[in-house]
C-alpha atoms as a PDB file:
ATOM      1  CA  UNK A   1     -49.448  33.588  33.618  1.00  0.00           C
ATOM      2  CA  UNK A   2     -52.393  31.789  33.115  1.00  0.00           C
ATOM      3  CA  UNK A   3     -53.176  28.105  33.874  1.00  0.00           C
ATOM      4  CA  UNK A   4     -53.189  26.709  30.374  1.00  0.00           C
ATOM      5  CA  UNK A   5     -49.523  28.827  29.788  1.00  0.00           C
ATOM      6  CA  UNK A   6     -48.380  27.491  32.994  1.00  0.00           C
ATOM      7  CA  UNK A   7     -49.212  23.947  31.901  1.00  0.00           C
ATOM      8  CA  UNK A   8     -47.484  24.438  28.777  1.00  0.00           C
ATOM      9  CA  UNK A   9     -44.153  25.425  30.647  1.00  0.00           C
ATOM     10  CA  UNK A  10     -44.593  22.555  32.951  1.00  0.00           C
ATOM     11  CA  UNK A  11     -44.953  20.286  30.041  1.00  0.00           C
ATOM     12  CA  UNK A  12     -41.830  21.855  28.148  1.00  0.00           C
ATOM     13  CA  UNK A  13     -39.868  21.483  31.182  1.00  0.00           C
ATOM     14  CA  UNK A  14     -40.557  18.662  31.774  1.00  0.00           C
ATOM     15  CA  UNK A  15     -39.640  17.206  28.460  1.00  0.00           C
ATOM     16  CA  UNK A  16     -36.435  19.273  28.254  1.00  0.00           C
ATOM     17  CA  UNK A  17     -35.401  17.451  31.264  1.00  0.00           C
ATOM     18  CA  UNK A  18     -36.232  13.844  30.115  1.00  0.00           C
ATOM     19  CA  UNK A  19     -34.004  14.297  27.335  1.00  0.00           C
ATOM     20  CA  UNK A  20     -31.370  15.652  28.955  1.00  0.00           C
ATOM     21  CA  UNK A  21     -31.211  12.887  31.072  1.00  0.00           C
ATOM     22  CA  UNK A  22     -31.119  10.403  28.227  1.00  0.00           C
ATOM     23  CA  UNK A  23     -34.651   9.111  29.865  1.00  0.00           C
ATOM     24  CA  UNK A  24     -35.922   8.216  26.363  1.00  0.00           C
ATOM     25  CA  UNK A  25     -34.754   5.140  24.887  1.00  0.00           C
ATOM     26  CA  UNK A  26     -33.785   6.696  21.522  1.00  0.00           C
ATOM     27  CA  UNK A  27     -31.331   4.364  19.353  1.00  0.00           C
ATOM     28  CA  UNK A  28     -29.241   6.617  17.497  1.00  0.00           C
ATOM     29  CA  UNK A  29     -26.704   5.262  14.588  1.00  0.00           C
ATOM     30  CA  UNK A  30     -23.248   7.012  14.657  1.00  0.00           C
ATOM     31  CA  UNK A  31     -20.637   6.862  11.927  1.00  0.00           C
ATOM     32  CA  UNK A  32     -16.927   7.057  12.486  1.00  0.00           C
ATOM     33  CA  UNK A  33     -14.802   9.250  10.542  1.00  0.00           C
ATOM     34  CA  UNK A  34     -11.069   8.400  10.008  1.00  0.00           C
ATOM     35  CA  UNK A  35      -9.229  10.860  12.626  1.00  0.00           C
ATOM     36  CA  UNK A  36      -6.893  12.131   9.791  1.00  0.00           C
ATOM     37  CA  UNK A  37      -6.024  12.530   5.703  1.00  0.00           C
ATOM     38  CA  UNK A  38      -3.954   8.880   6.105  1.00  0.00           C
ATOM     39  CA  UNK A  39      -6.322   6.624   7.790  1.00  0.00           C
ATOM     40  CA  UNK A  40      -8.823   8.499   5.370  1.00  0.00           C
ATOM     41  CA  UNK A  41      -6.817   6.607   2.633  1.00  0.00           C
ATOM     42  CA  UNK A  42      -6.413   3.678   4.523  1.00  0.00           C
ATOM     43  CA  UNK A  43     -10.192   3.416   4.817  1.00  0.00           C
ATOM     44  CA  UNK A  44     -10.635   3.929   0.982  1.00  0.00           C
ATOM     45  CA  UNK A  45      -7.620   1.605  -0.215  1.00  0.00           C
ATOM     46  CA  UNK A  46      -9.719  -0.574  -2.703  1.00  0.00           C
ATOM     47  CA  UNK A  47     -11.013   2.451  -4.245  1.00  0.00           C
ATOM     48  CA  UNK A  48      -7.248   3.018  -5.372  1.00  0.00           C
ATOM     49  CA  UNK A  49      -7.245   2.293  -9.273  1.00  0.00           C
ATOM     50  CA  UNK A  50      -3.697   3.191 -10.138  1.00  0.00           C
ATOM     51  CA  UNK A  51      -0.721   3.747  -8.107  1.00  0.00           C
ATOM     52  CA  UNK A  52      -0.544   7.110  -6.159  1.00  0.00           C
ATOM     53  CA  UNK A  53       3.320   8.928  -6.258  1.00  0.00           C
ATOM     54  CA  UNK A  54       3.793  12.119  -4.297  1.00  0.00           C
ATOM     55  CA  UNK A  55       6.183  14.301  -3.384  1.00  0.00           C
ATOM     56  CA  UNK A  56       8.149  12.989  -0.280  1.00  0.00           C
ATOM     57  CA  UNK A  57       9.357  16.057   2.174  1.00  0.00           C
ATOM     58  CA  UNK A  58      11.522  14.913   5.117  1.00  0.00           C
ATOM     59  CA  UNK A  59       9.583  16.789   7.901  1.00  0.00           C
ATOM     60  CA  UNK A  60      10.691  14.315  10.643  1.00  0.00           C
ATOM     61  CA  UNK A  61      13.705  14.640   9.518  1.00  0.00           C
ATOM     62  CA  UNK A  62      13.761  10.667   9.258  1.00  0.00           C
ATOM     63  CA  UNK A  63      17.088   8.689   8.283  1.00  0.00           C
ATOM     64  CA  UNK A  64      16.651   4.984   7.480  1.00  0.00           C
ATOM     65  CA  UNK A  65      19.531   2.948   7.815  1.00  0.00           C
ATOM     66  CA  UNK A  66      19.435  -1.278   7.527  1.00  0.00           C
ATOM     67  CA  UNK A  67      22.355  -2.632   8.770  1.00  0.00           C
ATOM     68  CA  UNK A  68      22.553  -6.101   7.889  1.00  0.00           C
ATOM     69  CA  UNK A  69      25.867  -8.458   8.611  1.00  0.00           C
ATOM     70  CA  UNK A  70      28.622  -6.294   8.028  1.00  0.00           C
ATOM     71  CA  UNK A  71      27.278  -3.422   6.457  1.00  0.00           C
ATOM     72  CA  UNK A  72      25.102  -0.778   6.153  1.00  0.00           C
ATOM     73  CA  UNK A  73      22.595   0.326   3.558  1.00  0.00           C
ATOM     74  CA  UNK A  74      21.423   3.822   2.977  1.00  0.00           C
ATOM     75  CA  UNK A  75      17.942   4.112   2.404  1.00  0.00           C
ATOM     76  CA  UNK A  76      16.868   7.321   0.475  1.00  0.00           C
ATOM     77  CA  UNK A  77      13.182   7.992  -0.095  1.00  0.00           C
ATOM     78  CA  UNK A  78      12.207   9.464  -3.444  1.00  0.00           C
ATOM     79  CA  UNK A  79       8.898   9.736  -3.542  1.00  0.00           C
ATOM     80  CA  UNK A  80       5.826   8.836  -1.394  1.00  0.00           C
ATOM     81  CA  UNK A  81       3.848   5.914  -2.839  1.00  0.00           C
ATOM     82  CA  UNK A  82       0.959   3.558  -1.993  1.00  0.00           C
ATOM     83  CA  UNK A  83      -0.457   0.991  -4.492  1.00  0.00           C
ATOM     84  CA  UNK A  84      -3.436  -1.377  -4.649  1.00  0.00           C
ATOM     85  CA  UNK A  85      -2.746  -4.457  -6.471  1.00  0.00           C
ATOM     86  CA  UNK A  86      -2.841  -7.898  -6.982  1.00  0.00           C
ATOM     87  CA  UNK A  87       0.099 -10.314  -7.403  1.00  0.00           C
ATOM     88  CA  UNK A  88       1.108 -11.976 -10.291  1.00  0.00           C
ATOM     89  CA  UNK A  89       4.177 -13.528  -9.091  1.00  0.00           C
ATOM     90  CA  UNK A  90       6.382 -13.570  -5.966  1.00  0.00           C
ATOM     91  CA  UNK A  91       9.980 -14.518  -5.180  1.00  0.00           C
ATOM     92  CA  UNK A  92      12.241 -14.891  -2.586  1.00  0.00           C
ATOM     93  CA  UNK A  93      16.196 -13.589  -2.578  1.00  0.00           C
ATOM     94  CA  UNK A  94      18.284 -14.959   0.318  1.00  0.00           C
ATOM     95  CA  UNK A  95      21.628 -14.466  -1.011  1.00  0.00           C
ATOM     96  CA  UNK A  96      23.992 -11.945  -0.792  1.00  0.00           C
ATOM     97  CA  UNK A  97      22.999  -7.886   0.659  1.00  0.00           C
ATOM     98  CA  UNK A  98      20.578  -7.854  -2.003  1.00  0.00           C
ATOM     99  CA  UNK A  99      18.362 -10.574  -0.265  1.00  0.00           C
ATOM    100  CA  UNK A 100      18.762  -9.331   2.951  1.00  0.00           C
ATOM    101  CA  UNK A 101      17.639  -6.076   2.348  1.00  0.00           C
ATOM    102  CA  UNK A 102      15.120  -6.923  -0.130  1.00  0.00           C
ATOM    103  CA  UNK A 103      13.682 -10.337   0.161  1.00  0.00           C
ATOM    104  CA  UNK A 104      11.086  -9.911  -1.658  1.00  0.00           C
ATOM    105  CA  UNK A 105      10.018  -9.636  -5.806  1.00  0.00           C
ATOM    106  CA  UNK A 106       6.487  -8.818  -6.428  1.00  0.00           C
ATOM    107  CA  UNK A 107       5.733  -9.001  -9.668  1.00  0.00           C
ATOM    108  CA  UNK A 108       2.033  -6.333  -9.327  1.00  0.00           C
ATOM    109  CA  UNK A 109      -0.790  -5.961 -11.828  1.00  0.00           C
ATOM    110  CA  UNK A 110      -3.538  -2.993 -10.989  1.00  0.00           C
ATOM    111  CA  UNK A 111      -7.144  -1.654 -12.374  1.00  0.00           C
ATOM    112  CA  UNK A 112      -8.500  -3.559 -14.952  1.00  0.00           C
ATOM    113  CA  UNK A 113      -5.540  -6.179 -14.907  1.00  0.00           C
ATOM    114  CA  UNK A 114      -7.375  -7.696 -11.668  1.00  0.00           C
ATOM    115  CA  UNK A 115     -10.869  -8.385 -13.317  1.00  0.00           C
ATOM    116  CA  UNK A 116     -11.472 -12.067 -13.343  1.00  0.00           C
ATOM    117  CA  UNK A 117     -11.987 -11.451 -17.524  1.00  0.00           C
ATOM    118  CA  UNK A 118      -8.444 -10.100 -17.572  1.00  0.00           C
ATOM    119  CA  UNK A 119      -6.657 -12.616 -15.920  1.00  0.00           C
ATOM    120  CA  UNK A 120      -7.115 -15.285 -18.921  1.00  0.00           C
ATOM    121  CA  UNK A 121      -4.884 -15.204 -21.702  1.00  0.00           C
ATOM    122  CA  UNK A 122      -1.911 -13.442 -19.790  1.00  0.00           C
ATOM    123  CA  UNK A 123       0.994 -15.654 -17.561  1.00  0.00           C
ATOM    124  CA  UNK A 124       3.469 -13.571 -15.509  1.00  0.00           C
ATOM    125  CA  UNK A 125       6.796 -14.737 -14.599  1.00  0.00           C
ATOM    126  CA  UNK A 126       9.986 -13.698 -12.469  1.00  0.00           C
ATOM    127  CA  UNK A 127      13.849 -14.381 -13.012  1.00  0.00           C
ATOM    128  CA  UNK A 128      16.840 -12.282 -11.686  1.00  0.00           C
ATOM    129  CA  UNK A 129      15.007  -9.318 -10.519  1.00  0.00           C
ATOM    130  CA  UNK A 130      13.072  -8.968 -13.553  1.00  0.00           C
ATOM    131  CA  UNK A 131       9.514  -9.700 -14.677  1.00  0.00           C
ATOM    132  CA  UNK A 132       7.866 -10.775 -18.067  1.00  0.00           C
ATOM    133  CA  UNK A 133       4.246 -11.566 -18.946  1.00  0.00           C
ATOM    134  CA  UNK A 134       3.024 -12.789 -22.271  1.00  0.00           C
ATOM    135  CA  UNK A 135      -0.712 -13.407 -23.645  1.00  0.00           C
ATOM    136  CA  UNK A 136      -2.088 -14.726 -26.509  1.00  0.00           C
ATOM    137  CA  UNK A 137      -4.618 -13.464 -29.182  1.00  0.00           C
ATOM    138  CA  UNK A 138      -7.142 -13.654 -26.870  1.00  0.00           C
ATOM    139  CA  UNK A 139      -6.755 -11.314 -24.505  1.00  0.00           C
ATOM    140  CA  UNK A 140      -8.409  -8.298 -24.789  1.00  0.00           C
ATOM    141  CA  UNK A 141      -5.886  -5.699 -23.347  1.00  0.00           C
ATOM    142  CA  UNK A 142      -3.350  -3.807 -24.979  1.00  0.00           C
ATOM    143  CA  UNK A 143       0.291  -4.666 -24.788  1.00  0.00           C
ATOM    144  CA  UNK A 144       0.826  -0.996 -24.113  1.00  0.00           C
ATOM    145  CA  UNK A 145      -2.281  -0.991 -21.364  1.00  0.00           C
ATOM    146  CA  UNK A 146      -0.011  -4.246 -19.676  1.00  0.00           C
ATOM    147  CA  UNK A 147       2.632  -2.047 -19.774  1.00  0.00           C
ATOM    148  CA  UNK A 148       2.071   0.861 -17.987  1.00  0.00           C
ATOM    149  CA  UNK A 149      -0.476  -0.832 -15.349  1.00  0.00           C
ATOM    150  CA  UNK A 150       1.840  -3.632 -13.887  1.00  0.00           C
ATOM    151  CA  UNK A 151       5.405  -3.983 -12.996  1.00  0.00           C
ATOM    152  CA  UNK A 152       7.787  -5.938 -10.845  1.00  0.00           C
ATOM    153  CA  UNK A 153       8.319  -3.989  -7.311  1.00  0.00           C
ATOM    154  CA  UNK A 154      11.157  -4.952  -5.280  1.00  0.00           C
ATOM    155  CA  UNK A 155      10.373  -4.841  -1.654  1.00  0.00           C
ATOM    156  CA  UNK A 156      11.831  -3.546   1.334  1.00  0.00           C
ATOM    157  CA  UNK A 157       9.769  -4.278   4.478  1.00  0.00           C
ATOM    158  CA  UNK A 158       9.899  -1.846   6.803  1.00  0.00           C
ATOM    159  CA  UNK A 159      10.218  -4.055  10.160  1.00  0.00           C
ATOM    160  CA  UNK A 160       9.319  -8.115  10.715  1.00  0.00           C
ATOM    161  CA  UNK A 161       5.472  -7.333  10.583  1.00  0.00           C
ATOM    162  CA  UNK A 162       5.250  -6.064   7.179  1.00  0.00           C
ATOM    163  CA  UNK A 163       7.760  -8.960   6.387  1.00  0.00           C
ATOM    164  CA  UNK A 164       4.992 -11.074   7.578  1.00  0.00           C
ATOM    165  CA  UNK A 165       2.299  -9.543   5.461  1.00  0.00           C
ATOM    166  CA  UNK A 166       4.809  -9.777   2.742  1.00  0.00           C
ATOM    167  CA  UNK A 167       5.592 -13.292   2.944  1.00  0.00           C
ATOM    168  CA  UNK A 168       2.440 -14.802   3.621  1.00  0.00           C
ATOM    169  CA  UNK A 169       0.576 -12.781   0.357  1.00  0.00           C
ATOM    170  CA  UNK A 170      -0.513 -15.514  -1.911  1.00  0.00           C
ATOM    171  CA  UNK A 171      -0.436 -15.193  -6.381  1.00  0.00           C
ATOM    172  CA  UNK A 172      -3.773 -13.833  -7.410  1.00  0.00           C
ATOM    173  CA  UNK A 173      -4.409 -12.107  -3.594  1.00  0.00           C
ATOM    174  CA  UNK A 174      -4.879  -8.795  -3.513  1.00  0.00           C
ATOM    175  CA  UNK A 175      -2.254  -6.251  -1.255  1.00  0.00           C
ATOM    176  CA  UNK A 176      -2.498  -2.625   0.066  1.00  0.00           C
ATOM    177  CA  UNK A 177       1.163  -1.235   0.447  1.00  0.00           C
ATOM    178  CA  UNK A 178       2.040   2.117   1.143  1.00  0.00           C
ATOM    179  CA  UNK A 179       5.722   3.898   1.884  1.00  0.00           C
ATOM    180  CA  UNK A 180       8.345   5.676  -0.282  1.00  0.00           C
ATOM    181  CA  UNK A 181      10.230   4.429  -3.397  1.00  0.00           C
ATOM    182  CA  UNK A 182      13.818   4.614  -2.430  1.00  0.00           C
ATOM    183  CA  UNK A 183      17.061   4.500  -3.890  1.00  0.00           C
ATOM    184  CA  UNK A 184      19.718   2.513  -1.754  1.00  0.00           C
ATOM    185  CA  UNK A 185      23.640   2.897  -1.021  1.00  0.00           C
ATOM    186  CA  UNK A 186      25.999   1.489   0.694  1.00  0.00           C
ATOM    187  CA  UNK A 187      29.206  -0.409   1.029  1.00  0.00           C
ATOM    188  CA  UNK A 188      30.057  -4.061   0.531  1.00  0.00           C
ATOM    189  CA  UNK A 189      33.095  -5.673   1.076  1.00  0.00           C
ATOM    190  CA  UNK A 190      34.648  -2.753   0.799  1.00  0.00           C
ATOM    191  CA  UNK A 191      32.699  -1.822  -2.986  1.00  0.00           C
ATOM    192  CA  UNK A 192      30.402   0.237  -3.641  1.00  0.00           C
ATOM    193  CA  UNK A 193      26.652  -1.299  -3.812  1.00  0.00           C
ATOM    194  CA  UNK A 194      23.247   0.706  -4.803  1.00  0.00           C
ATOM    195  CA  UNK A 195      20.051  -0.361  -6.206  1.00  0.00           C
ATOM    196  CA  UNK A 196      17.503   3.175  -7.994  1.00  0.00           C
ATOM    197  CA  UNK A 197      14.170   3.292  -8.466  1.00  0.00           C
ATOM    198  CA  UNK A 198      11.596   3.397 -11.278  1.00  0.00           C
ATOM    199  CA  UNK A 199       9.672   7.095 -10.794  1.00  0.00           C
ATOM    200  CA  UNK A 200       7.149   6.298 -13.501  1.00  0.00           C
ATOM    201  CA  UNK A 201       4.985   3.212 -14.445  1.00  0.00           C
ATOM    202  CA  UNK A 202       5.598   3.936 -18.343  1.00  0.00           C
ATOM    203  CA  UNK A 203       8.928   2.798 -18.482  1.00  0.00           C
ATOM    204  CA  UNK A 204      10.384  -0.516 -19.692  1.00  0.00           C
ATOM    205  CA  UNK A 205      13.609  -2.793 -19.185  1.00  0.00           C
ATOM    206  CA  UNK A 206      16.735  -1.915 -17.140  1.00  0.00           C
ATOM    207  CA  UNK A 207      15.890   0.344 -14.265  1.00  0.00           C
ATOM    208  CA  UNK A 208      12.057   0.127 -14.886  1.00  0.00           C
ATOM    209  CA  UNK A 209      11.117  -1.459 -11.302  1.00  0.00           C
ATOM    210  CA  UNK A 210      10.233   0.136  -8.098  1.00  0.00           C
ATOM    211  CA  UNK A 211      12.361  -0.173  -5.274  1.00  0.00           C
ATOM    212  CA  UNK A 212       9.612  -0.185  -2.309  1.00  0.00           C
ATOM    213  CA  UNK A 213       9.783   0.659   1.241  1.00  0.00           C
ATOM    214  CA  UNK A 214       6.618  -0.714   2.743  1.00  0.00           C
ATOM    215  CA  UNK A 215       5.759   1.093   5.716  1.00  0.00           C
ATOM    216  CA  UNK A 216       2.370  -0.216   6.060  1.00  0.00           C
ATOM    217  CA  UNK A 217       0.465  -3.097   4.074  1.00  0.00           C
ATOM    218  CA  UNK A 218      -3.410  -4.298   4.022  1.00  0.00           C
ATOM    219  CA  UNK A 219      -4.019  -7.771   3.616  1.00  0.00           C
ATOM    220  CA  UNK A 220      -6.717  -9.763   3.599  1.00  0.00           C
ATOM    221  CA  UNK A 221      -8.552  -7.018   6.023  1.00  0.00           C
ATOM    222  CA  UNK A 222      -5.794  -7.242   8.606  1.00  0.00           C
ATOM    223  CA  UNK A 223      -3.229  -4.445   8.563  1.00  0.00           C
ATOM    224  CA  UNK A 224       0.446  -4.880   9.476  1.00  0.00           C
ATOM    225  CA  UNK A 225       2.968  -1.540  10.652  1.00  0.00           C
END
């Protein structure tokens, strides 16, 4: 080998050894990457435009009871479902099973219904489980286009934390919720007692809400499980 090759080598070696012993001071910018498919959607929530239904396949083989009182409640998932959306209106049940196992009314408008533009013109109100919105002239949506892009959820929290994110959501803020719509069934009293749920966002009246088990919820940047 001659001088100048051995030089070389010393150089390279040298060099090779430097980095590997992080000698340099070399800033280098990492990016994390959600560990799996659901905190890949949990990262990309606001991207959701309309509500996302899926198939729901009992792999866990999970049963969901809520025993309230002096009965029980039978909780059967439907579908999976998650929804980005903003409230429109919000009420509060206390009486009877009905408020105990779902407390909540959210009465949820999604995609274009949350642009500042669209939120003139249009009221939404609550009463008895049910929602109704009117607009004037004005507005520049279709009544069909109201239709099929809001509708009054009612809402099951999972445990006291998504309670909390539930309860302190204000009108006009905007909520991440994801979990199953469920039918429920049970006894009360001694008589039967159920409440189904809505499997489509283009129906109307009777029936046409979705009964919501929130597993998870995204508010205001903080998330509650």
């Amino acid at each position: 080998m001659g001088k100048l090759d051995y030089f070389i080598y010393l150089m390279l070696a040298l060099i090779f050894y430097l980095v590997c012993n992080n000698a340099f001071n070399v800033s280098v910018t990492t990016t994390e990457t959600p560990k799996n498919t659901e905190m890949a959607q949990l990262f990309n929530y606001e991207n959701l435009k309309d509500p996302e239904q899926g198939l729901y396949i009992n792999i866990k083989g999970e049963n969901i009871n809520i025993a309230k009182n002096n009965y029980t409640m039978n909780v059967y998932p439907q579908a999976n479902y998650r929804i980005y959306a903003m409230v429109m209106s919000k009420t509060r049940y206390i009486w009877g099973w009905d408020g105990d196992v779902v407390p909540y009314d959210l009465a949820l408008a999604w995609n274009e219904l949350m642009l500042p533009q669209n939120q003139k013109g249009i009221s939404y109100t609550q009463s008895n489980r049910w929602y109704y919105y009117q607009f004037n002239e004005k507005f520049p949506l279709s009544q069909s286009y109201v239709n099929t892009h809001s509708s009054n959820h009612h809402i099951i929290p999972a445990n006291k934390t998504v309670f909390n994110a539930i309860d302190r959501v204000r009108i006009k803020e905007k909520i991440y919720m994801e979990g199953y719509l469920v039918n429920l069934k049970g006894k009360v009293d001694g008589r039967d007692a159920w409440r189904n749920t809505s499997l489509t966002r283009n129906d109307t009246g009777d029936g046409a809400c979705e009964v919501f088990y929130v597993k998870r919820a995204v508010l205001n940047g903080k998330i509650y499980e």
